[in-house]
PDB file of N, CA and C in Angstrom:
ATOM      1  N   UNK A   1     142.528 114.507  -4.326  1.00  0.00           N
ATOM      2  CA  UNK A   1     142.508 115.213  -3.063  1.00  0.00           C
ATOM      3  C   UNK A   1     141.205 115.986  -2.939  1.00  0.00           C
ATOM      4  N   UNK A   2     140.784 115.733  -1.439  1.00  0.00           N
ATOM      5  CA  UNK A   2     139.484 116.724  -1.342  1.00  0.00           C
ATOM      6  C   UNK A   2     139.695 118.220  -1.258  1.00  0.00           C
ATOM      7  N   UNK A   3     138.796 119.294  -1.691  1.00  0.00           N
ATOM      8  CA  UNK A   3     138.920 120.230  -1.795  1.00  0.00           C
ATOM      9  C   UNK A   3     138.790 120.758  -0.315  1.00  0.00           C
ATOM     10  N   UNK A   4     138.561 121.951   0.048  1.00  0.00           N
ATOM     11  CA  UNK A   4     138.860 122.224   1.845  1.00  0.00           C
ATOM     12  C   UNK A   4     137.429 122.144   1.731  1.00  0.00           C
ATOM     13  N   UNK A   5     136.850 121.698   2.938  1.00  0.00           N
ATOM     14  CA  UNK A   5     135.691 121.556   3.522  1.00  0.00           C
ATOM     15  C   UNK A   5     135.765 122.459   4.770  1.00  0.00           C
ATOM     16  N   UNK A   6     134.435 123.026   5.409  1.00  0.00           N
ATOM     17  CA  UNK A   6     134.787 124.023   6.250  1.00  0.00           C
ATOM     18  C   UNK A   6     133.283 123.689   7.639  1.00  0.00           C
ATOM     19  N   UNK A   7     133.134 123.179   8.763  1.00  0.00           N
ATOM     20  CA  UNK A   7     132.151 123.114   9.742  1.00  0.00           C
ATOM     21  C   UNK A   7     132.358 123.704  10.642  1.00  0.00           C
ATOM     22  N   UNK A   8     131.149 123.859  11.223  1.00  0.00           N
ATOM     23  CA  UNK A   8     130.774 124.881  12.104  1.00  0.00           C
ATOM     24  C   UNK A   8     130.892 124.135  13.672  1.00  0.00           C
ATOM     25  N   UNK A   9     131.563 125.062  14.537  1.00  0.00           N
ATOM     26  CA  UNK A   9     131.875 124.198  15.845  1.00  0.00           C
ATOM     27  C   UNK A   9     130.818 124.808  16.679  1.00  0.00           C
ATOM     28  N   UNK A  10     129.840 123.615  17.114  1.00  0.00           N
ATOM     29  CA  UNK A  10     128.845 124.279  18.630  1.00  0.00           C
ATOM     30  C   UNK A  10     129.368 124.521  19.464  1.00  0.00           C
ATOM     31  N   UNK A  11     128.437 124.767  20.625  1.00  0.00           N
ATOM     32  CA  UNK A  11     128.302 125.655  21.386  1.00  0.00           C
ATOM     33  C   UNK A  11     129.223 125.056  22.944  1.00  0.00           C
ATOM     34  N   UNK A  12     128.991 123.225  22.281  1.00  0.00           N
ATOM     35  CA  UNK A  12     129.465 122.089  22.754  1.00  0.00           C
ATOM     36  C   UNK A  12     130.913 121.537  22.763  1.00  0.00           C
ATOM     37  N   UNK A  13     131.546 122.310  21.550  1.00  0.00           N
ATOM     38  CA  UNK A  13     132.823 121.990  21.249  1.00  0.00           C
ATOM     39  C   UNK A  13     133.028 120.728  19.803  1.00  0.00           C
ATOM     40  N   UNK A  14     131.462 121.011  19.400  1.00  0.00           N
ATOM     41  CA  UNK A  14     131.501 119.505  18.477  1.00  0.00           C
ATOM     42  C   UNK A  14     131.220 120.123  17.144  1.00  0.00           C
ATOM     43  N   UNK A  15     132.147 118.957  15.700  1.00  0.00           N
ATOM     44  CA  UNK A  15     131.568 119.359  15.007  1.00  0.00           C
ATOM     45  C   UNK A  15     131.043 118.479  13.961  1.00  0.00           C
ATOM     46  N   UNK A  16     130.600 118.705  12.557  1.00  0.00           N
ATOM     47  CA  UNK A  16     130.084 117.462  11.631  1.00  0.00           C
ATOM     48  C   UNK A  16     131.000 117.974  10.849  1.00  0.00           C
ATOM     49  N   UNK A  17     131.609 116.239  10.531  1.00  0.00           N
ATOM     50  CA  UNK A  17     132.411 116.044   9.627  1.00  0.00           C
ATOM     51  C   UNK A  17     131.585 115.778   8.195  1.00  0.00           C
ATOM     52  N   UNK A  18     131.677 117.202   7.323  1.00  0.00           N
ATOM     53  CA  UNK A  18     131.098 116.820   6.048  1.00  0.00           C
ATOM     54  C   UNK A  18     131.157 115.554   5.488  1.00  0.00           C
ATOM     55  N   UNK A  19     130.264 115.181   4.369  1.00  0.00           N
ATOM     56  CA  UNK A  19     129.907 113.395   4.095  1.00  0.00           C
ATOM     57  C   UNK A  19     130.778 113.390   3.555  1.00  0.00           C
ATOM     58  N   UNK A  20     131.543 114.721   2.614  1.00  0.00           N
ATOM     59  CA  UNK A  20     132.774 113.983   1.463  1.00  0.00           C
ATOM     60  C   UNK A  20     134.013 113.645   2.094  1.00  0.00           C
ATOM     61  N   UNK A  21     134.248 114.083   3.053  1.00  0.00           N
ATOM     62  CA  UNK A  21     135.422 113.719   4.354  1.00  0.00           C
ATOM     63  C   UNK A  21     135.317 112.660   4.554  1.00  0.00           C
ATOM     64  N   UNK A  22     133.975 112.222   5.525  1.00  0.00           N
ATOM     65  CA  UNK A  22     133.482 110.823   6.119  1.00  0.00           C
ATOM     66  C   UNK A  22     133.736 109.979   4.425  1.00  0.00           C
ATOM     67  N   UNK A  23     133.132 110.001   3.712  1.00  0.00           N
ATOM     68  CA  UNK A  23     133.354 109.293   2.617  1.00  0.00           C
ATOM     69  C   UNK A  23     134.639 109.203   2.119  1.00  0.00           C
ATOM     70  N   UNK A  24     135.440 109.850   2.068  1.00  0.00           N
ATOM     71  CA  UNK A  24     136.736 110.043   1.758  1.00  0.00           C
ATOM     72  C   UNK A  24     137.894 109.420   2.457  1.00  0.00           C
ATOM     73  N   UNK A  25     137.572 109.046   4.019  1.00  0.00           N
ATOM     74  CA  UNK A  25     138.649 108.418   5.152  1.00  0.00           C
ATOM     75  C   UNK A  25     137.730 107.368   5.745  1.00  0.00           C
ATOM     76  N   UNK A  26     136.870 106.722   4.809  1.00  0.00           N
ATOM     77  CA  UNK A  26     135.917 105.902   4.952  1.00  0.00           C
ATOM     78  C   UNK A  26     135.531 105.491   7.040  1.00  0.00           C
ATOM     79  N   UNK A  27     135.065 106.728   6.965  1.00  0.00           N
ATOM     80  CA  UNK A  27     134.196 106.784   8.311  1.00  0.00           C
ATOM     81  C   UNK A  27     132.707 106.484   8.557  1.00  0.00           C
ATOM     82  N   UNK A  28     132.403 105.222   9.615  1.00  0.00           N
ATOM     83  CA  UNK A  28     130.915 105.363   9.643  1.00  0.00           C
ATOM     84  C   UNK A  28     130.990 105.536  11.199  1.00  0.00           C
ATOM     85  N   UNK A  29     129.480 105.988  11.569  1.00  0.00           N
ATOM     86  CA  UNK A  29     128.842 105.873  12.571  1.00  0.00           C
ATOM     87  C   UNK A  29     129.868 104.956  14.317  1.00  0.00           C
ATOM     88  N   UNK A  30     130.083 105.533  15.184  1.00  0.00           N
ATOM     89  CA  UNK A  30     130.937 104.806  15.900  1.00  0.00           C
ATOM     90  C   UNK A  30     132.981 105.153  15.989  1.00  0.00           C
ATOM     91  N   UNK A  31     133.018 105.278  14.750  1.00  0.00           N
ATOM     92  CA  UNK A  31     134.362 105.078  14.186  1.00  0.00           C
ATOM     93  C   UNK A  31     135.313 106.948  14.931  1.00  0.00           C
ATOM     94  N   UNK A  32     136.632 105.912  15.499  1.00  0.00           N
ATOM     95  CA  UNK A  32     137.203 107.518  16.225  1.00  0.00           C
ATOM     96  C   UNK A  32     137.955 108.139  15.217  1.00  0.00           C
ATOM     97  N   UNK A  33     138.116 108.970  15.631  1.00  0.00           N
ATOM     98  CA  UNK A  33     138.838 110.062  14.745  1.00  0.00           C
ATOM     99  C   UNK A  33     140.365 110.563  15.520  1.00  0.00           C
ATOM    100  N   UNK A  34     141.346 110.764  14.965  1.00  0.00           N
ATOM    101  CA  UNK A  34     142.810 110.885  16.039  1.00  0.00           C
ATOM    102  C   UNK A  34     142.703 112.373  14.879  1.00  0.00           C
ATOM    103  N   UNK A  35     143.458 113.101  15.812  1.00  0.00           N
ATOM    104  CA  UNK A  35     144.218 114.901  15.034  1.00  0.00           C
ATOM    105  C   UNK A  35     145.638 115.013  15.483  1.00  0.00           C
ATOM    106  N   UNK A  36     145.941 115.279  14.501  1.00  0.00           N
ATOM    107  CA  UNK A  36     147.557 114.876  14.536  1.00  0.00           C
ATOM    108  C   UNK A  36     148.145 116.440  14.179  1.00  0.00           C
ATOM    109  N   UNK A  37     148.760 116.999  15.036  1.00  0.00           N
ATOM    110  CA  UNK A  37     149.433 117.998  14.651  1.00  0.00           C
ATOM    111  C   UNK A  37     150.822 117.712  14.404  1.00  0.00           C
ATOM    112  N   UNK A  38     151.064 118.427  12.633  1.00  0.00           N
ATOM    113  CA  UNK A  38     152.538 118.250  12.276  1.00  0.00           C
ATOM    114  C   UNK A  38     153.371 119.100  12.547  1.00  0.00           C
ATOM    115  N   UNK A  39     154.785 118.939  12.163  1.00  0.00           N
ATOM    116  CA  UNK A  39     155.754 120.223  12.176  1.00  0.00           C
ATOM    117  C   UNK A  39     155.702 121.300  11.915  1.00  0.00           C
ATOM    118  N   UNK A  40     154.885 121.283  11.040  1.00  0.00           N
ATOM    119  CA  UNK A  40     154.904 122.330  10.493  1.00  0.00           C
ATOM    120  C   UNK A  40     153.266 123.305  10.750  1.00  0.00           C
ATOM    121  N   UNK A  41     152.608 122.750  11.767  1.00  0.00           N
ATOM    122  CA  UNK A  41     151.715 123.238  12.203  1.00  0.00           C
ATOM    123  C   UNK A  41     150.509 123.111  12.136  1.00  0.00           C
ATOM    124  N   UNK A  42     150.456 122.153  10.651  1.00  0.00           N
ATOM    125  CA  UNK A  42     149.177 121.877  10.701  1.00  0.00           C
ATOM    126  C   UNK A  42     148.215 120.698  10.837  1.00  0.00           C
ATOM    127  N   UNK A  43     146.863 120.753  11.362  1.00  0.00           N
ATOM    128  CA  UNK A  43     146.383 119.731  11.818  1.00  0.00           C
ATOM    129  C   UNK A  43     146.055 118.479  10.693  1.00  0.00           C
ATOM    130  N   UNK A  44     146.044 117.384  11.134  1.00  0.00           N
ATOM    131  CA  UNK A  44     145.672 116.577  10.401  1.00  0.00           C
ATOM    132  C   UNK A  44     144.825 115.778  10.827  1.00  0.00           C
ATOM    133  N   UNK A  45     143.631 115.311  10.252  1.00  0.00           N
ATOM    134  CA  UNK A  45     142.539 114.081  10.426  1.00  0.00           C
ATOM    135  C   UNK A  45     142.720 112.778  10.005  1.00  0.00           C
ATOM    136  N   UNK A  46     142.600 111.943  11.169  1.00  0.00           N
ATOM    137  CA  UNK A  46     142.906 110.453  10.206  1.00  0.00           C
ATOM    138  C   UNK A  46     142.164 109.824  11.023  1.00  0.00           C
ATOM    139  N   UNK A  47     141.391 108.699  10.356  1.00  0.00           N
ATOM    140  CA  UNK A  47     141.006 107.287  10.779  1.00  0.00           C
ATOM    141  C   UNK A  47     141.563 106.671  11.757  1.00  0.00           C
ATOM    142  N   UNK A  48     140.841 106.454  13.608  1.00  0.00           N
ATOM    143  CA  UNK A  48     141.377 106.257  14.481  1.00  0.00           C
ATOM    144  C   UNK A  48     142.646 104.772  14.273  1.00  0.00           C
ATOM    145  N   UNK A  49     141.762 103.523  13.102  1.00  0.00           N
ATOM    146  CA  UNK A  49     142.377 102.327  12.823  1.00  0.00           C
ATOM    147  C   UNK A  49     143.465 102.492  11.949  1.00  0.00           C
ATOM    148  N   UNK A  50     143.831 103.593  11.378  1.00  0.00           N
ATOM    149  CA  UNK A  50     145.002 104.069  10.798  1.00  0.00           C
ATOM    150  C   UNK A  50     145.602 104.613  11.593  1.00  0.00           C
ATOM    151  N   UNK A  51     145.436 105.154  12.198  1.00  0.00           N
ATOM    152  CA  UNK A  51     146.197 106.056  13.069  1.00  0.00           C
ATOM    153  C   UNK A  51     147.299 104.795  13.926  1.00  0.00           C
ATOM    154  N   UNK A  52     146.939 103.527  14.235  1.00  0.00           N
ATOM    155  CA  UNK A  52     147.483 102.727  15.461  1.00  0.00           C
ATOM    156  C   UNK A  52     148.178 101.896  14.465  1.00  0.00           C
ATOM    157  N   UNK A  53     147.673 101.236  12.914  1.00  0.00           N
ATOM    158  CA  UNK A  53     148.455 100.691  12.036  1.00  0.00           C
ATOM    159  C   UNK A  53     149.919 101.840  11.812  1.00  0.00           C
ATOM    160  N   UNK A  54     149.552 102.769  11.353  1.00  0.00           N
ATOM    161  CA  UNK A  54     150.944 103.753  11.067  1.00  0.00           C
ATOM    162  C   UNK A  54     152.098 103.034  12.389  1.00  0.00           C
ATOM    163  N   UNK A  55     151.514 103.554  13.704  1.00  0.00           N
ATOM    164  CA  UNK A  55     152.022 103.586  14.661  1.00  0.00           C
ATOM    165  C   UNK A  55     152.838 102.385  14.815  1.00  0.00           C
ATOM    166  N   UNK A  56     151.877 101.311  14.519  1.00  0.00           N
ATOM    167  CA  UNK A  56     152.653  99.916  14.415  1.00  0.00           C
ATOM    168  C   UNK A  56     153.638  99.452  13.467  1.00  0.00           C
ATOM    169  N   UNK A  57     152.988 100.069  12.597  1.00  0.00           N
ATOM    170  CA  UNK A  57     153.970  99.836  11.412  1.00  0.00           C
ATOM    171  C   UNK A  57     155.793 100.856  11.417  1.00  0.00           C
ATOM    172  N   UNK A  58     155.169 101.833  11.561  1.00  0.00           N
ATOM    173  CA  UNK A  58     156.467 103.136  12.270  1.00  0.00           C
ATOM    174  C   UNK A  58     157.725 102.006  13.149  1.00  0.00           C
ATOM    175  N   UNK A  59     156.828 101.274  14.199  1.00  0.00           N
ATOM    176  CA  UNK A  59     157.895 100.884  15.413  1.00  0.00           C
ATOM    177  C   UNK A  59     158.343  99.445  14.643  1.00  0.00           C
ATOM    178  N   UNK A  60     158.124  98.798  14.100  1.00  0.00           N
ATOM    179  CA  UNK A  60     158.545  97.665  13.588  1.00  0.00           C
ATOM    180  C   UNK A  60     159.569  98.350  12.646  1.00  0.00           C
ATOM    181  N   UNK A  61     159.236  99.145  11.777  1.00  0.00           N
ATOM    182  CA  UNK A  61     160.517  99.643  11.084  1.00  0.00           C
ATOM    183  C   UNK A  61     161.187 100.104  11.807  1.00  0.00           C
ATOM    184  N   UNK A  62     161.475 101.043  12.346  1.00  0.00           N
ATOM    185  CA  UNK A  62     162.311 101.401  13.349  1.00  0.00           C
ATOM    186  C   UNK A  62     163.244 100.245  14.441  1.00  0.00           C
ATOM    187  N   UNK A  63     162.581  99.416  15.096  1.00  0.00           N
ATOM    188  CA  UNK A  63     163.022  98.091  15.908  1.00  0.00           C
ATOM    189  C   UNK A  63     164.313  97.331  14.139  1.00  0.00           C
ATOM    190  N   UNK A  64     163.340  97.716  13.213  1.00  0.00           N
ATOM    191  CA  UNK A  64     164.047  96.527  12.032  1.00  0.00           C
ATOM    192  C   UNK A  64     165.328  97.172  11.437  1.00  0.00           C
ATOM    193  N   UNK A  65     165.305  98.636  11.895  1.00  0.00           N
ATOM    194  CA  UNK A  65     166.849  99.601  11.097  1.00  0.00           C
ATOM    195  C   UNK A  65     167.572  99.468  12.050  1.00  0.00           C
ATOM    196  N   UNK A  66     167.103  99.382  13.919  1.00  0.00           N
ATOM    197  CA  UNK A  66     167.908  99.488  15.152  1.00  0.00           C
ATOM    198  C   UNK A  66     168.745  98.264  15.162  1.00  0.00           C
ATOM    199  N   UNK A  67     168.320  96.561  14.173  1.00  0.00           N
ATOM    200  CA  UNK A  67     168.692  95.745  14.201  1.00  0.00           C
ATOM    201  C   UNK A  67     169.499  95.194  13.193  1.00  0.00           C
ATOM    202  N   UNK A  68     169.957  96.278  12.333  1.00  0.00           N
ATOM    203  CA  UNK A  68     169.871  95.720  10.972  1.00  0.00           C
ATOM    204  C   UNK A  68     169.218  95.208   9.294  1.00  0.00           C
ATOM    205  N   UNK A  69     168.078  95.442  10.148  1.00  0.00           N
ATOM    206  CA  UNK A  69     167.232  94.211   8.912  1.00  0.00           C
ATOM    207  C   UNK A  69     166.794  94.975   7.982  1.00  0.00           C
ATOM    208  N   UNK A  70     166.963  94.816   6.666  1.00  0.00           N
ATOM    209  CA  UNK A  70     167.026  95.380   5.667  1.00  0.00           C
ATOM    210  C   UNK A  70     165.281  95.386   5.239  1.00  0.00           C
ATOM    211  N   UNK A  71     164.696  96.094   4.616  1.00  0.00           N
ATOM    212  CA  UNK A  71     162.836  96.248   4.244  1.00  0.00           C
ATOM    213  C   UNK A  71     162.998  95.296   3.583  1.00  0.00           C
ATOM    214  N   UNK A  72     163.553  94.880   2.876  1.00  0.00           N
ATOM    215  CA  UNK A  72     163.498  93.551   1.736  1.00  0.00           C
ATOM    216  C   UNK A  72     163.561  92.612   2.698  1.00  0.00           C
ATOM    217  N   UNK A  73     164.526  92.228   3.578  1.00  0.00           N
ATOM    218  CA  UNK A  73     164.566  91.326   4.367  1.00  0.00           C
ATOM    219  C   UNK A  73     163.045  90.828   5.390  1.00  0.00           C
ATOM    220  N   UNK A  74     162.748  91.851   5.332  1.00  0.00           N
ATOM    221  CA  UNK A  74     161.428  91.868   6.830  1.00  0.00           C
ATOM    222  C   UNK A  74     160.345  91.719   5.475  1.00  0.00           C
ATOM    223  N   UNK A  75     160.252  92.146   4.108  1.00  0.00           N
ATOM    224  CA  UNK A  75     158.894  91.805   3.439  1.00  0.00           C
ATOM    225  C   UNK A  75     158.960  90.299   2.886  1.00  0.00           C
ATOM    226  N   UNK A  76     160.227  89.903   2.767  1.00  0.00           N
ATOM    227  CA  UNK A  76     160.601  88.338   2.693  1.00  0.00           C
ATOM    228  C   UNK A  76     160.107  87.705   3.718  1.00  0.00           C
ATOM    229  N   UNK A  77     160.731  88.103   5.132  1.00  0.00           N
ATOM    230  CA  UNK A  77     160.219  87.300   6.114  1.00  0.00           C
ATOM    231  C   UNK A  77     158.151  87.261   6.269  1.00  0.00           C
ATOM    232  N   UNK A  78     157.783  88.581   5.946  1.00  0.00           N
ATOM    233  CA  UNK A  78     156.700  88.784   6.168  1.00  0.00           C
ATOM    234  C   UNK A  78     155.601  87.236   4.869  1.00  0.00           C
ATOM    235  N   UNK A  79     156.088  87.419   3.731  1.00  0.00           N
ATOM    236  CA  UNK A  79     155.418  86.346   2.787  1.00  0.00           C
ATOM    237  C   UNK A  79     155.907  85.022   3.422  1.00  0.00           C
ATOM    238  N   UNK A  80     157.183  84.902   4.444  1.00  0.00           N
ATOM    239  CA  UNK A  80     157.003  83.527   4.273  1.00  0.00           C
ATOM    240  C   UNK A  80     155.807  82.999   5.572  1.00  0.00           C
ATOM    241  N   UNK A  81     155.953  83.981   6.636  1.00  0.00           N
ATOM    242  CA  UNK A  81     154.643  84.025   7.491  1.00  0.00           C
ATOM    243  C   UNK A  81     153.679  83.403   7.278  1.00  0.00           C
ATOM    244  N   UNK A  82     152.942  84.513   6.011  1.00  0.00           N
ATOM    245  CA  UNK A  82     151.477  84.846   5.387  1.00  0.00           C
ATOM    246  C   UNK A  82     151.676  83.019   4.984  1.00  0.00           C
ATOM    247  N   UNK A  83     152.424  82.634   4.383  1.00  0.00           N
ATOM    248  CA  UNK A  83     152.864  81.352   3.780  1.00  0.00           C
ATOM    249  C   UNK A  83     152.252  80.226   4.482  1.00  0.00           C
ATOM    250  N   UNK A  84     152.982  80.515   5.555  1.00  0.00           N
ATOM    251  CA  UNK A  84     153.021  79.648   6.610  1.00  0.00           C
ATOM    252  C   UNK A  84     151.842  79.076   7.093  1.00  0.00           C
ATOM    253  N   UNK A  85     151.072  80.404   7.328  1.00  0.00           N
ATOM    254  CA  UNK A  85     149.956  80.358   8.292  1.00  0.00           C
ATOM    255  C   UNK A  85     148.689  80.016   7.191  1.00  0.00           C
ATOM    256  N   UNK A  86     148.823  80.431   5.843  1.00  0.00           N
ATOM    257  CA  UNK A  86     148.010  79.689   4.812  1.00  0.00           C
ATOM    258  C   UNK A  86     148.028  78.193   4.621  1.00  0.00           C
ATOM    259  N   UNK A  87     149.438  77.805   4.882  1.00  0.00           N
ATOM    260  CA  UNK A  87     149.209  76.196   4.722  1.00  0.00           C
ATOM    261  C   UNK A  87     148.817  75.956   6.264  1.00  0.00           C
ATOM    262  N   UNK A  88     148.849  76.287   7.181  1.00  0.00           N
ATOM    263  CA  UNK A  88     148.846  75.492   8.548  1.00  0.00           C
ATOM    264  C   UNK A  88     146.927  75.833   8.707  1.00  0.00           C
ATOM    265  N   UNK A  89     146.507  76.935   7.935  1.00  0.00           N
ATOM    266  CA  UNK A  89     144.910  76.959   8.203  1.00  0.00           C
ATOM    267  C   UNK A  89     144.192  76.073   7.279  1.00  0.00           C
ATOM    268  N   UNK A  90     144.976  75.696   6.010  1.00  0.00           N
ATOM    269  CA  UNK A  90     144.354  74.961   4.795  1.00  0.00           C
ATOM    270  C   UNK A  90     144.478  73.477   5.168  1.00  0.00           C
ATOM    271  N   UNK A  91     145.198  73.311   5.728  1.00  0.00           N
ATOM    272  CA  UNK A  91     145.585  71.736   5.850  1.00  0.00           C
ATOM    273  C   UNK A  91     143.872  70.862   6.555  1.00  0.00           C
ATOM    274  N   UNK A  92     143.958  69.586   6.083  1.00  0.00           N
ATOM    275  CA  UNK A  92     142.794  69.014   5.916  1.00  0.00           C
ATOM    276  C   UNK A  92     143.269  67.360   6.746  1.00  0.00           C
TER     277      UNK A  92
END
């Protein structure tokens, strides 16, 4: 875990995300940033492309408990997919 890092907000409303942060939630140049406030109040920083995987990932589980389907069941179904789509791209 990173230790607290602390930046200075302009005049603009902007600030720099120290390099061990950026290095740490592997951020470059371009890349968004989402702030997530929790229950318990405090803010959190995450990687905009994490931020929409969680999200996706969140509602598929959720859709998969509303239906029944057991996590074992949906990571079964998920390899036979990956399976699938490996032989149907390999094929010659």
């Amino acid at each position: 875990m990173i230790k607290p890092k602390s930046a200075r907000l302009t005049s603009k409303g902007q600030i720099t995300i120290p390099k061990s942060v950026r290095q740490a939630l592997d951020l470059n140049e371009g890349d968004r940033v989402i702030f997530v406030e929790e229950e318990d109040g405090k803010m959190v920083v995450k990687k905009g492309a994490l931020v929409v995987f969680d999200e996706f990932a969140n509602s598929i589980s959720q859709d998969a408990k509303e239906k029944g389907i057991t996590e074992k069941e949906l990571l079964d179904d998920l390899k036979q997919v990956r399976k699938d789509l490996w032989n149907e791209r390999t094929k010659k």
